[in-house]
Protein backbone atom coordinates (compact mmCIF):
# COMPACT_ATOMS: atom_id res chain seq x y z
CA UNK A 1 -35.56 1.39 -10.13
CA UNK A 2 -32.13 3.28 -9.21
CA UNK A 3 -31.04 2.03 -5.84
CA UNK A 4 -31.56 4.45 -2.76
CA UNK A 5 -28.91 6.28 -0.55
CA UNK A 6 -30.05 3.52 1.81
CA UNK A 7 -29.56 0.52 -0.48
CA UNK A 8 -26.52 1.59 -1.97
CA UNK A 9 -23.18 -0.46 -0.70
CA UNK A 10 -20.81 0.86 2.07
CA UNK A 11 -17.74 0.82 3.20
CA UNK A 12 -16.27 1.41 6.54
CA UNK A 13 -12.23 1.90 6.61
CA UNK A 14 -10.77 1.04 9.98
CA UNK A 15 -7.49 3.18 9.72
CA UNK A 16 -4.39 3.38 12.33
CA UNK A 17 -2.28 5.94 12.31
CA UNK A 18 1.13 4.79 10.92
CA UNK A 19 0.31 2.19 9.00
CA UNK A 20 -0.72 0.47 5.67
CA UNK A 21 -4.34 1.64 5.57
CA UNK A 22 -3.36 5.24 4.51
CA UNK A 23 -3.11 3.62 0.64
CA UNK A 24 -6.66 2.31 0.96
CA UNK A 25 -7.99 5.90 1.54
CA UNK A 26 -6.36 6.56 -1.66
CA UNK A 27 -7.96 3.61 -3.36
CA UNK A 28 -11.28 4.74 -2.07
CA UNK A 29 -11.15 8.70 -3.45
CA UNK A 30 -10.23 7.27 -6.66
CA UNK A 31 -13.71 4.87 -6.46
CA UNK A 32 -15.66 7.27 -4.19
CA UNK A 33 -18.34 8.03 -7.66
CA UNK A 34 -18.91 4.58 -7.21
CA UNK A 35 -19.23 3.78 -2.94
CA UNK A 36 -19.67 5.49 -0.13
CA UNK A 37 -17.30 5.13 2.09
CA UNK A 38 -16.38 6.41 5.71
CA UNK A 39 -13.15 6.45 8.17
CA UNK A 40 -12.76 5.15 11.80
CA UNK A 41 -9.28 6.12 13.11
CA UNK A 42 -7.33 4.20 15.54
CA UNK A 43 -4.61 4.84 17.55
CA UNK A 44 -1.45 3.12 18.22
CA UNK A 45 -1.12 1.75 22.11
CA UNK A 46 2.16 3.06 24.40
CA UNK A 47 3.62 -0.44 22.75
CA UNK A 48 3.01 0.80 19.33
CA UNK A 49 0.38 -2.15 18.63
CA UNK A 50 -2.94 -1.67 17.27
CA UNK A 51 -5.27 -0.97 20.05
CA UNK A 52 -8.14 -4.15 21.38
CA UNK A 53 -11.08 -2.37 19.68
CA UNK A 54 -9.67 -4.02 16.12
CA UNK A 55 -10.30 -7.40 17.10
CA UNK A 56 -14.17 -6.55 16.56
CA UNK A 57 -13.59 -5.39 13.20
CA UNK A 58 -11.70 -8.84 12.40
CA UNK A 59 -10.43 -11.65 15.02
CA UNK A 60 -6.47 -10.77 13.56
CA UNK A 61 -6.88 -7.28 15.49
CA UNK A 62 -4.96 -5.45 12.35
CA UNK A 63 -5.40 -2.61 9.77
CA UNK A 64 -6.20 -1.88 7.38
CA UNK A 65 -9.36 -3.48 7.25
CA UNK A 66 -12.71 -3.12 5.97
CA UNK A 67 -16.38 -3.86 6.35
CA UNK A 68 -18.75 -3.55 4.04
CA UNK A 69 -22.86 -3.62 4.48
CA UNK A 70 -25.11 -4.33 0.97
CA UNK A 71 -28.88 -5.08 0.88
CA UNK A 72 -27.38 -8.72 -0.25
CA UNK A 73 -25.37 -9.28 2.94
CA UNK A 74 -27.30 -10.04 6.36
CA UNK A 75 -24.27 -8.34 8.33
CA UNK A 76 -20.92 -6.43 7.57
CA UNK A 77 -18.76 -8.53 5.75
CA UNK A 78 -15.45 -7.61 7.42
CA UNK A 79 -11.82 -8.17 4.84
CA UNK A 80 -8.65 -7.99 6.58
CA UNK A 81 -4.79 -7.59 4.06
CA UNK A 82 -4.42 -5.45 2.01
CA UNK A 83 -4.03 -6.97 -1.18
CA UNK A 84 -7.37 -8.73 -0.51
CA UNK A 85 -8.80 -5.46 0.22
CA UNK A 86 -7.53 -3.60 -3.16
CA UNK A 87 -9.08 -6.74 -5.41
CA UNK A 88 -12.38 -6.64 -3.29
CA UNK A 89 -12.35 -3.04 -3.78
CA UNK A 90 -11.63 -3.55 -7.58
CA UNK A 91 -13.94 -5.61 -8.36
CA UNK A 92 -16.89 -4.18 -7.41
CA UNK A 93 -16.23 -0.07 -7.57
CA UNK A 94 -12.92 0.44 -9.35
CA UNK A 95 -12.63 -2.04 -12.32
CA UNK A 96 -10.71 1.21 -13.86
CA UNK A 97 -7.97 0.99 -12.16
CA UNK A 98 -7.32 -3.00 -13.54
CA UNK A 99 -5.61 -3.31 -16.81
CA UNK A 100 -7.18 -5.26 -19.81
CA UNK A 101 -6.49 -8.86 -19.32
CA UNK A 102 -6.70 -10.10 -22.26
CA UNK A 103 -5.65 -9.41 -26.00
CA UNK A 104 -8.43 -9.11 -28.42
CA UNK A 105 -9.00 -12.35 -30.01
CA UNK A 106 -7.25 -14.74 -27.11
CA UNK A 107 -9.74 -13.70 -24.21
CA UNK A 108 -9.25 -17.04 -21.95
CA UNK A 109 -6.29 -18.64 -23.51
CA UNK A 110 -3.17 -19.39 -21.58
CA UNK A 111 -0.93 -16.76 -22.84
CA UNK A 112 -3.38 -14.55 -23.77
CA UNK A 113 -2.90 -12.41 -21.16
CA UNK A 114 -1.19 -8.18 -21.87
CA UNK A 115 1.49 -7.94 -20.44
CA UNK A 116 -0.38 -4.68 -18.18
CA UNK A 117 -2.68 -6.97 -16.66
CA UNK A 118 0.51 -9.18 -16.23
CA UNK A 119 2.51 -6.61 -14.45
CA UNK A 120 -0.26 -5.52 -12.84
CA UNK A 121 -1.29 -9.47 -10.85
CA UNK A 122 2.64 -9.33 -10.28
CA UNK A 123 2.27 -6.16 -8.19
CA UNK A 124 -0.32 -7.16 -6.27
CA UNK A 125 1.41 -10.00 -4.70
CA UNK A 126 4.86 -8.67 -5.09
CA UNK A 127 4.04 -5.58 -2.75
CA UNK A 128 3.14 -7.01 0.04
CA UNK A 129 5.62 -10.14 -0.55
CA UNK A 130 8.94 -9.63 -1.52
CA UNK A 131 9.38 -5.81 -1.22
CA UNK A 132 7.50 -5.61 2.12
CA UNK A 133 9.06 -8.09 4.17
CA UNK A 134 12.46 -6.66 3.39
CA UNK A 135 11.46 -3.35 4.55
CA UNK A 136 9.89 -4.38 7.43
CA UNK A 137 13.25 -5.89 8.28
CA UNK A 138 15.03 -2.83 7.93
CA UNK A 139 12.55 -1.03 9.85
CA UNK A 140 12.76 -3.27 13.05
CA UNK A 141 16.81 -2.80 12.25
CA UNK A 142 15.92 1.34 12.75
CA UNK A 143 14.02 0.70 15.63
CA UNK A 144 17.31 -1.16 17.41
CA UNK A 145 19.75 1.36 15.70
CA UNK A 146 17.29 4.33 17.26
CA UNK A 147 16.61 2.68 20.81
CA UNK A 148 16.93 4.72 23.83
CA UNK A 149 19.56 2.27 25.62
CA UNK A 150 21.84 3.60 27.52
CA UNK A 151 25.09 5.14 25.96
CA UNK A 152 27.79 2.52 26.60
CA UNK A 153 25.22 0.18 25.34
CA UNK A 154 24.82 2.14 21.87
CA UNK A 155 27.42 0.51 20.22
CA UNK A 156 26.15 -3.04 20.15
CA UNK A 157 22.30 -2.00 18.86
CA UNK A 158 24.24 0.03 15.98
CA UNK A 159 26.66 -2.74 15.78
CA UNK A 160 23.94 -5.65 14.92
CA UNK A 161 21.21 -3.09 12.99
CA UNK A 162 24.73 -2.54 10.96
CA UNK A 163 25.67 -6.00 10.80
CA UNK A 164 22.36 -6.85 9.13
CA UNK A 165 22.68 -3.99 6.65
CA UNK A 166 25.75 -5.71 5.65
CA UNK A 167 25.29 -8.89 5.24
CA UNK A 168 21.23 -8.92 3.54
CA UNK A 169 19.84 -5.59 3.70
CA UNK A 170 22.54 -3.41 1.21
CA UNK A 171 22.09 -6.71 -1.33
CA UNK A 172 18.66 -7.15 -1.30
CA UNK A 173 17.83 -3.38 -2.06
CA UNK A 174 20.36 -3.02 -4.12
CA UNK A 175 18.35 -6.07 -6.32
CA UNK A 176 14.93 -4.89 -5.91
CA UNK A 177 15.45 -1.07 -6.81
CA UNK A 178 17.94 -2.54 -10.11
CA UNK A 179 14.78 -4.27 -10.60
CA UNK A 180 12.50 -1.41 -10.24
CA UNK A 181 14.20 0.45 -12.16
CA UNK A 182 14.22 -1.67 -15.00
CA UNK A 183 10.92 -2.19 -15.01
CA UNK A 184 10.01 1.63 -14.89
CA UNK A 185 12.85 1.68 -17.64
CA UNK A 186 10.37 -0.74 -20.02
CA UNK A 187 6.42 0.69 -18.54
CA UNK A 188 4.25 -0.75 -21.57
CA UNK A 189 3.21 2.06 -23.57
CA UNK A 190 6.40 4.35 -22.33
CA UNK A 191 4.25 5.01 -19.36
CA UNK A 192 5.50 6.42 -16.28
CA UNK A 193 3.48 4.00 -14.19
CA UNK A 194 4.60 0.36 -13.08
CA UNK A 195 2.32 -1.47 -15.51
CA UNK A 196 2.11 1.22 -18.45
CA UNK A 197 0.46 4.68 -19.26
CA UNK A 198 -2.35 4.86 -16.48
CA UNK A 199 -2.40 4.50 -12.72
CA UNK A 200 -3.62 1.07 -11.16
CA UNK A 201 -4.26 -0.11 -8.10
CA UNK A 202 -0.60 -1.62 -8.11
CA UNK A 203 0.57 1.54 -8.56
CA UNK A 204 -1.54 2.64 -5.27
CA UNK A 205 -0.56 -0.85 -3.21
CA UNK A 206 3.18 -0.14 -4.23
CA UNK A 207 3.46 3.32 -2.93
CA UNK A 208 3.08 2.24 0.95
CA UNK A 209 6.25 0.43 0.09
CA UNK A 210 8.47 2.79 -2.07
CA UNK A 211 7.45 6.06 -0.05
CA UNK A 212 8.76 4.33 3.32
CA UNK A 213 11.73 3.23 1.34
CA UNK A 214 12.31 6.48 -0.30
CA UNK A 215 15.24 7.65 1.37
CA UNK A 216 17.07 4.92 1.04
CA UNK A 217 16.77 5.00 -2.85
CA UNK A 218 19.61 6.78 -4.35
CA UNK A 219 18.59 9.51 -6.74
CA UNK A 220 21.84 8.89 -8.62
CA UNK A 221 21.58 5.18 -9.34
CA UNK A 222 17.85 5.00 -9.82
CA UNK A 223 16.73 7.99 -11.09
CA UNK A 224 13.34 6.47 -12.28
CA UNK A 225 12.38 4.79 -9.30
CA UNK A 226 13.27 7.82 -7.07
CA UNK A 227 11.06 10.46 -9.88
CA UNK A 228 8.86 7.24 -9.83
CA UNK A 229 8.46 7.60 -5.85
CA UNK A 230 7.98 11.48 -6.12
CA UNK A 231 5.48 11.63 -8.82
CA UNK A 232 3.30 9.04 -6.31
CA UNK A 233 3.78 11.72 -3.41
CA UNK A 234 2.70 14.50 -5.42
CA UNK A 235 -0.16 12.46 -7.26
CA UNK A 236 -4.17 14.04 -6.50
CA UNK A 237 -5.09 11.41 -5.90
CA UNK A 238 -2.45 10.78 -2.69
CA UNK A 239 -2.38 14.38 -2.12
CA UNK A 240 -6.60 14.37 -1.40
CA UNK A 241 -6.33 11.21 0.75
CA UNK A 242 -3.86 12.88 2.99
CA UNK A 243 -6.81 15.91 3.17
CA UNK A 244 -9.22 13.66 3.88
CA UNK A 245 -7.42 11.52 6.67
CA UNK A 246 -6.48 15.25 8.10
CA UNK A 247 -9.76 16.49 8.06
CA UNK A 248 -11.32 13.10 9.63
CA UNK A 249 -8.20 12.67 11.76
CA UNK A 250 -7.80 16.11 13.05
CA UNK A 251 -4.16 15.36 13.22
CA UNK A 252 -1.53 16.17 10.80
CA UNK A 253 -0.60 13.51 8.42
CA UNK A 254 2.38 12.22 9.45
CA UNK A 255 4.28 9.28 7.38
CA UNK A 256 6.15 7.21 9.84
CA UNK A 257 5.58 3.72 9.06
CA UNK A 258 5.47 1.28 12.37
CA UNK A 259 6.60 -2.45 11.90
């Protein structure tokens, strides 16, 4: 017997404004034929923080998280990071947005593995890893260059954000974007997605990341990454999550990522 409205899995997105969760909503419009889902929206204390109320949804107090209620679970099952919440996700309502992971003929040997599915476990961890700590870096670094100190003062907040752009930021961008690049440069299947022809949910973890670092790619030496980064902006399926956390919001989408 087809389950009931009732018996059918759901999913509860606790979302803050100016944060990571805003790619989950995306993840969840592109599985929403297969879950129903709903928003709670948070907002950000005086302090910036994440308000008290999280820490009911999950003892860390962050977002994104998730709960999710099923006939097979005697309460919510709450899932906190987001890479943990993409693979949940994944696995149970959008197992289209995973690349094959094996060749025909070597399913379960070492080695065996397409190099989309390869790309596409690299992302997952690489996102939220490498390419996110460095940003957040250079986001606290805006948040000292940008303090309201007094004027005789601005010079030495400038002075050390600069002095860290120096001496690791410029470098370290410089080696991921080269890398980026390169690896937009050779998409599987001359796609025009990080892991080949289609979207994953890479694709969707990664663009938290390479939207707030947008302006600081240069158009002229990475011209893939940067059409990369606007094709992500102007993708449905990015463009109806914005809609949706508008219309649940009733606030204007606003993209200002807070460390």
């Amino acid at each position: 017997m087809a389950e009931t409205q009732e018996q059918k899995p759901k999913v509860t997105l606790h979302w803050l404004e100016k944060s990571r969760s805003q790619r989950v909503v995306w993840l969840l419009e592109e599985c929403s034929k297969s879950v129903d889902y709903d928003i709670t929206v948070y907002k950000r204390q005086s302090n910036k923080l994440a308000p008290p109320e999280l820490k009911a949804v999950h003892p860390l107090g962050k977002s994104p998280a998730i709960t999710v209620t099923a006939p097979t679970l005697d309460k919510p099952l709450a899932i906190a990071e987001s890479a943990v919440i993409f693979e949940y996700l994944c696995d149970h309502f959008a197992q289209h947005l995973v690349p094959k992971r094996y060749r025909d003929g070597l399913e379960g040997k070492v080695g065996g593995e397409t190099e989309q599915w390869l790309r596409y476990r690299f992302y997952m961890h690489y996102a939220e890893g490498s390419l996110m700590s460095l940003l957040m870096i250079a986001m606290f670094m805006d948040n000292i260059r940008n303090s309201p100190v007094p004027f005789f003062i601005k010079p030495v907040t400038r002075g050390i954000a600069d002095k860290v752009d120096s001496l690791y930021l410029l470098d370290n961008y410089a080696t991921h974007f080269s890398f980026l690049e390169s690896q937009l440069a050779s998409s599987p299947d001359n796609g025009e997605f990080l892991c080949g022809a289609e979207l994953t949910a890479a694709d969707i973890l990664m663009s938290f990341p390479l939207i707030a670092a947008g302006s600081r790619v240069d158009a002229g030496k990475y011209p893939k990454l940067k059409a990369f980064i606007g094709r992500l902006e102007k993708h449905p399926g990015y463009v109806d999550s914005v809609k949706k956390i508008e219309e649940v919001s009733g606030m204007p989408f606003e993209f200002r990522p807070t460390p």
